[in-house]
PDB file of N, CA and C in Angstrom:
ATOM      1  N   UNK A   1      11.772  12.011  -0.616  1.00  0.00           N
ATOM      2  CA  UNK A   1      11.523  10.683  -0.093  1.00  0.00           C
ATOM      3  C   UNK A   1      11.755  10.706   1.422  1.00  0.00           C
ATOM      4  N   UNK A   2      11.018  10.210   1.821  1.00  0.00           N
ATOM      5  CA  UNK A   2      10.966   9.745   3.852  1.00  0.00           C
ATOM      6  C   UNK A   2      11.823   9.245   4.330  1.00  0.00           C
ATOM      7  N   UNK A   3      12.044   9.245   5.219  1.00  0.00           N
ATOM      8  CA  UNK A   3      13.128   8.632   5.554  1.00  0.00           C
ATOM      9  C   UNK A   3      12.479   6.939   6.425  1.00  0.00           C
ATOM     10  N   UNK A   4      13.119   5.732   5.965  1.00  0.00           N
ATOM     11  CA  UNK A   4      12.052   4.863   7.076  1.00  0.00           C
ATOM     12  C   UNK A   4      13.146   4.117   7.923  1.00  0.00           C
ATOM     13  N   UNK A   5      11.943   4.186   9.182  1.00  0.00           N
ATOM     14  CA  UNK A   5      13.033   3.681  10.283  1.00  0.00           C
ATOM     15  C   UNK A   5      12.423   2.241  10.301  1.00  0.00           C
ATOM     16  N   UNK A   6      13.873   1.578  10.935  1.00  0.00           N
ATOM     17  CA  UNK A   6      13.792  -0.220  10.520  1.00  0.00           C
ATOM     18  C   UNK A   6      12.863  -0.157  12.253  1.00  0.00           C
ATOM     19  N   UNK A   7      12.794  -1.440  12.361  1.00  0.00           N
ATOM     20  CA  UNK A   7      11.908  -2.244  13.611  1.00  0.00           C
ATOM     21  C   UNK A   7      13.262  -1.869  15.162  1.00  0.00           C
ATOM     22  N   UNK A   8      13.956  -2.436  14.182  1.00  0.00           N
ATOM     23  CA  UNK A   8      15.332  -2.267  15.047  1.00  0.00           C
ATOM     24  C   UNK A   8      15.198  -0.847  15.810  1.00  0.00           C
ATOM     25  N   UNK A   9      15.754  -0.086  14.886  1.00  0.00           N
ATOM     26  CA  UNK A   9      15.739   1.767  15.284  1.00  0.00           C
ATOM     27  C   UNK A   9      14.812   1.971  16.379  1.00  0.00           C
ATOM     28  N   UNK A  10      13.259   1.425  15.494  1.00  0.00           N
ATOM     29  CA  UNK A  10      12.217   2.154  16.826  1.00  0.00           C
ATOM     30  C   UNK A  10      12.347   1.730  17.908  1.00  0.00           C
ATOM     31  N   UNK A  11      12.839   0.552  18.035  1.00  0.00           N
ATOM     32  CA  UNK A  11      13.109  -0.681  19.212  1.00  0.00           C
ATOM     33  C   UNK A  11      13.769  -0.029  20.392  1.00  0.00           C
ATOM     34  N   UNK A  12      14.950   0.618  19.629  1.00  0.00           N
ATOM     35  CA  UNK A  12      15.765   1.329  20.488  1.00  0.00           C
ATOM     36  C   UNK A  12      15.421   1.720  22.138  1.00  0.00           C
ATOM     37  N   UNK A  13      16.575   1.533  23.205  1.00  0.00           N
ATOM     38  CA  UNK A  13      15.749   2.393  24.241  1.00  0.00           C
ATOM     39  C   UNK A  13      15.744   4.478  23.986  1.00  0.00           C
ATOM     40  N   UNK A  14      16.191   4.703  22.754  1.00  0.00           N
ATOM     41  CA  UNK A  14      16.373   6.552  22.503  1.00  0.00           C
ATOM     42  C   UNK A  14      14.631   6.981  21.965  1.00  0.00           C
ATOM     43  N   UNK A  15      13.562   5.873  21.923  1.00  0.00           N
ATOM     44  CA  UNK A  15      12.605   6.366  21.284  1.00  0.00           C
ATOM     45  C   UNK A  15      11.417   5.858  22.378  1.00  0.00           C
ATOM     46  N   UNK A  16      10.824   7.106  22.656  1.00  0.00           N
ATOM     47  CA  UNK A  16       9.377   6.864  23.639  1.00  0.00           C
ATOM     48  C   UNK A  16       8.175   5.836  22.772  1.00  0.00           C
ATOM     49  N   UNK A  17       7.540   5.280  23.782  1.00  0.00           N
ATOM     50  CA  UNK A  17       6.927   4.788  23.145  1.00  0.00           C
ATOM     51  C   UNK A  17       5.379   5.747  22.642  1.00  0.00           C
ATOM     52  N   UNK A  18       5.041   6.804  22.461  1.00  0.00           N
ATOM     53  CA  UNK A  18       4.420   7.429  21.341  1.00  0.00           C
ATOM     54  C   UNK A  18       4.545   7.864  20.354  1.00  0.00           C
ATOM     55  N   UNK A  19       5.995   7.581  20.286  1.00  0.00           N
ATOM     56  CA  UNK A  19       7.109   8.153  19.187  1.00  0.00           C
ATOM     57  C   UNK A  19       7.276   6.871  18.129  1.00  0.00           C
ATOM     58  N   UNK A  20       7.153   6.212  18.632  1.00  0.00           N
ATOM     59  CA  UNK A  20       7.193   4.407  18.479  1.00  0.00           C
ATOM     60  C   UNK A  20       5.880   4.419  17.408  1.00  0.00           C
ATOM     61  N   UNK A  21       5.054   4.465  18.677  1.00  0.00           N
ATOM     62  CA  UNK A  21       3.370   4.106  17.831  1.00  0.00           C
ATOM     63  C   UNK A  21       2.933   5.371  16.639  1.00  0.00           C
ATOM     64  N   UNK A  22       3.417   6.332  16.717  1.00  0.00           N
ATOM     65  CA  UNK A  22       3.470   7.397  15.426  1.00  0.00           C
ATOM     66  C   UNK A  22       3.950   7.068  14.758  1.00  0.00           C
ATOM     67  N   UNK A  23       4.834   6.659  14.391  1.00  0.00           N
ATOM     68  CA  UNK A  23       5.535   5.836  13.224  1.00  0.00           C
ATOM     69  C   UNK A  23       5.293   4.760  12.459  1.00  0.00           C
ATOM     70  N   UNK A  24       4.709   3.472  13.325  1.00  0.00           N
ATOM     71  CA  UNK A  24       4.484   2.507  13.199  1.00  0.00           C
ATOM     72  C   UNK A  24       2.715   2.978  12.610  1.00  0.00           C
ATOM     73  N   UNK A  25       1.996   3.738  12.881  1.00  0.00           N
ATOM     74  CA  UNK A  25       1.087   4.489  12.656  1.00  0.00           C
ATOM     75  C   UNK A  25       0.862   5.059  11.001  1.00  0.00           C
ATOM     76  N   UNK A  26       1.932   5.813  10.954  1.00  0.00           N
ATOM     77  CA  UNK A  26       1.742   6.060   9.540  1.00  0.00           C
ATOM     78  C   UNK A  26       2.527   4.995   8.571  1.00  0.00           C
ATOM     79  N   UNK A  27       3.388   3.963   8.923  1.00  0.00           N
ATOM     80  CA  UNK A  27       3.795   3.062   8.455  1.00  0.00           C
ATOM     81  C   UNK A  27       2.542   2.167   7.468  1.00  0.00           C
ATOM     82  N   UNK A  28       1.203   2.025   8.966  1.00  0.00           N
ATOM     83  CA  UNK A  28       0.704   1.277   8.465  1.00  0.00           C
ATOM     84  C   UNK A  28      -0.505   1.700   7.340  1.00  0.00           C
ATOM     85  N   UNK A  29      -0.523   3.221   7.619  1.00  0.00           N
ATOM     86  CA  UNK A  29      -1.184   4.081   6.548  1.00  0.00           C
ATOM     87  C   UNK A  29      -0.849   4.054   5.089  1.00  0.00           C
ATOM     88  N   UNK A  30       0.718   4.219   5.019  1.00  0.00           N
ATOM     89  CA  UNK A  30       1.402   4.027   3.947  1.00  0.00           C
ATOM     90  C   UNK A  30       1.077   2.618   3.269  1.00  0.00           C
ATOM     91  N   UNK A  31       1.123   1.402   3.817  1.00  0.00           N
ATOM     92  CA  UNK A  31       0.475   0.675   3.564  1.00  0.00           C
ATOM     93  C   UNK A  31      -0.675   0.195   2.741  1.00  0.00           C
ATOM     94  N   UNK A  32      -1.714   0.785   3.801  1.00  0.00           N
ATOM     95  CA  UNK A  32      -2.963   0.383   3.586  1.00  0.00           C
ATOM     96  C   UNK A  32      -3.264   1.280   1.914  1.00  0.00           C
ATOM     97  N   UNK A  33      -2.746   2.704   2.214  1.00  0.00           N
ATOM     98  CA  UNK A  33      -2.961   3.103   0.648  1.00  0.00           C
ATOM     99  C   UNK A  33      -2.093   2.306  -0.421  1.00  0.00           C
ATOM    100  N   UNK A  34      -0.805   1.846  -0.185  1.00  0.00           N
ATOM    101  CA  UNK A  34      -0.273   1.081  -1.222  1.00  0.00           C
ATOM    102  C   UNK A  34      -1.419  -0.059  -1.647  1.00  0.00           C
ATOM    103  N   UNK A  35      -1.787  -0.626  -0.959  1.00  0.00           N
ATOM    104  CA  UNK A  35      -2.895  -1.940  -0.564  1.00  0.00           C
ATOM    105  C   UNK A  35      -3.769  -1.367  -2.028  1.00  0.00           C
ATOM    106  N   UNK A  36      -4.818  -0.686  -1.380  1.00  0.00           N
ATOM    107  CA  UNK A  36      -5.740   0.414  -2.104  1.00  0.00           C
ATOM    108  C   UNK A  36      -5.475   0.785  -3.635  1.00  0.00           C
ATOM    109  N   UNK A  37      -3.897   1.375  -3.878  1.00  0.00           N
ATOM    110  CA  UNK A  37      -3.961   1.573  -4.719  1.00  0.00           C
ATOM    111  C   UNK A  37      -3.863   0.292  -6.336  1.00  0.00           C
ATOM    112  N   UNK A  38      -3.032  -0.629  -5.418  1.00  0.00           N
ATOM    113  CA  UNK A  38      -2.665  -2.093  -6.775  1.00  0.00           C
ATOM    114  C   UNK A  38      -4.044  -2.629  -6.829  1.00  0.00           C
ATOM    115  N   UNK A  39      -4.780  -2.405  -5.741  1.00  0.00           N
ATOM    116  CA  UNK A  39      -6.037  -3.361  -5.804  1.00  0.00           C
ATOM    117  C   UNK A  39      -6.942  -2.554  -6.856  1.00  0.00           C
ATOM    118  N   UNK A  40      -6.854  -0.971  -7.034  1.00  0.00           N
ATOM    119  CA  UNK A  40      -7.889  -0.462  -8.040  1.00  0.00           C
ATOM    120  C   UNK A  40      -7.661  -0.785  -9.046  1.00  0.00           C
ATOM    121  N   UNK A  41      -6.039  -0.717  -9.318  1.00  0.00           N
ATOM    122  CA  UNK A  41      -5.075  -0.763 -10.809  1.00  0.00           C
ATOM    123  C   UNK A  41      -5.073  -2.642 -11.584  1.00  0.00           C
ATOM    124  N   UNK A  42      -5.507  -3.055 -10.176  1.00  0.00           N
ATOM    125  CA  UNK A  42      -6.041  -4.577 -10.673  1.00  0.00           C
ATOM    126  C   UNK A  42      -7.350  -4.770 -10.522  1.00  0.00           C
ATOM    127  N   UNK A  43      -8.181  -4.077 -10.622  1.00  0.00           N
ATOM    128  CA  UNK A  43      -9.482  -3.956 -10.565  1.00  0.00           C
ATOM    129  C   UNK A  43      -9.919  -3.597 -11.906  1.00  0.00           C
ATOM    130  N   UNK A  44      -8.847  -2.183 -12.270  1.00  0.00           N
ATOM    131  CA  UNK A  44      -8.976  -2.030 -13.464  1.00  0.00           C
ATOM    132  C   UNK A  44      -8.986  -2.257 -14.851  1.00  0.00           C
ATOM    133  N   UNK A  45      -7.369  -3.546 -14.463  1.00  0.00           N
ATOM    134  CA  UNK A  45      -7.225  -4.136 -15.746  1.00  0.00           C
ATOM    135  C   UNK A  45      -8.633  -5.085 -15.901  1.00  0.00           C
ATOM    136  N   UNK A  46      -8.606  -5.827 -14.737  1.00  0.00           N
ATOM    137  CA  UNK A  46      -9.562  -6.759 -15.386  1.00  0.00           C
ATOM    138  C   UNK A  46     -11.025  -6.151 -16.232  1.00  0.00           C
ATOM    139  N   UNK A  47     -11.271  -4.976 -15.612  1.00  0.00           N
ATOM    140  CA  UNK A  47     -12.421  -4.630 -15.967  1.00  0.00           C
ATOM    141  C   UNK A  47     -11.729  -4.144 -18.084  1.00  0.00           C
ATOM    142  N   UNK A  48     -10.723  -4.194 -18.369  1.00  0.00           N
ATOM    143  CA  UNK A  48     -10.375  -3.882 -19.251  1.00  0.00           C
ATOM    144  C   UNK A  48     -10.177  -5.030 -20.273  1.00  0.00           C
ATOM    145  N   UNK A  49     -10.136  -5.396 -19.115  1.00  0.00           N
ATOM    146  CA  UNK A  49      -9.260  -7.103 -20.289  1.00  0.00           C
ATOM    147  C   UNK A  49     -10.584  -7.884 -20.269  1.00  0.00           C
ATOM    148  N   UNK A  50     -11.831  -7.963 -19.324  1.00  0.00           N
ATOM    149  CA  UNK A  50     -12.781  -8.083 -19.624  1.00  0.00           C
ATOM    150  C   UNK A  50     -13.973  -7.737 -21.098  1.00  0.00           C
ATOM    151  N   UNK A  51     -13.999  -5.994 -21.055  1.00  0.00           N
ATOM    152  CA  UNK A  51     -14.510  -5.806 -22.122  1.00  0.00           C
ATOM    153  C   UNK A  51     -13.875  -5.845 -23.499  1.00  0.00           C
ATOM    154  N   UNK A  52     -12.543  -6.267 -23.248  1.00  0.00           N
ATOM    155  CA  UNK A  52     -11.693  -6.504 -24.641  1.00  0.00           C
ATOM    156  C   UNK A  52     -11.990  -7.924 -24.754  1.00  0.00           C
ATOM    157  N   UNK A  53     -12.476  -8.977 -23.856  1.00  0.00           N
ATOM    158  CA  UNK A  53     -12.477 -10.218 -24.274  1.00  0.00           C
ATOM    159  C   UNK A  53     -14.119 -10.042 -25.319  1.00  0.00           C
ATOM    160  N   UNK A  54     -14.936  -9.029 -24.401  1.00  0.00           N
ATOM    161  CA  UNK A  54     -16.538  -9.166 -24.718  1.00  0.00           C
ATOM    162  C   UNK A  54     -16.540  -8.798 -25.959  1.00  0.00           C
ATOM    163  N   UNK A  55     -15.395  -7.854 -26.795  1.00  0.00           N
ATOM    164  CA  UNK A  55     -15.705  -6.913 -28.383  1.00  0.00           C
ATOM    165  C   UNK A  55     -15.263  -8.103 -28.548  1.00  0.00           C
ATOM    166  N   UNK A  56     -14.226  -8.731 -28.368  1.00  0.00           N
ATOM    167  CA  UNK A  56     -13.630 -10.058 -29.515  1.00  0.00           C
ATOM    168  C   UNK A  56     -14.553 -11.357 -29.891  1.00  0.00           C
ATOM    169  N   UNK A  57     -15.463 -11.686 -28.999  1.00  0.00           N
ATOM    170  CA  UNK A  57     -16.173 -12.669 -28.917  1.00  0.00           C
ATOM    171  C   UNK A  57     -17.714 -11.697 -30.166  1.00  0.00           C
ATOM    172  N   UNK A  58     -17.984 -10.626 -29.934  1.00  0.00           N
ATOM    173  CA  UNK A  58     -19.218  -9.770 -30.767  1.00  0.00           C
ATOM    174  C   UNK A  58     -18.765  -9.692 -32.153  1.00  0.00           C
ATOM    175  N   UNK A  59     -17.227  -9.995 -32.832  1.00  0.00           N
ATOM    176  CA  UNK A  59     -16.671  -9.581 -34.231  1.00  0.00           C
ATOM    177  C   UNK A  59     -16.755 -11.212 -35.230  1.00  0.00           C
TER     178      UNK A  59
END
């Protein structure tokens, strides 16, 4: 596991600011795939809970 630095930390005057924006950088990467991934996994159910509504309504 990563280690994550708070807002505070980077804030610091001990951190350059490219050191800053690299972080904050893959921060927001980490992100965007978290984003990505709930949105497929809720993409998915529905598409699931969808065709389970469509067999119940055909019986």
């Amino acid at each position: 596991m990563a280690y994550v630095y708070t807002d505070k930390t980077l804030q610091s005057e001990h951190w350059p600011e490219p050191t800053q924006a690299a972080v904050l950088w893959e921060r927001a990467k980490h992100w965007e795939q978290n984003a990505n991934y709930w949105k497929a996994r809720a993409e998915s159910a529905e598409r699931r809970m969808l065709e389970h509504y469509c067999t119940e309504e055909g019986n």
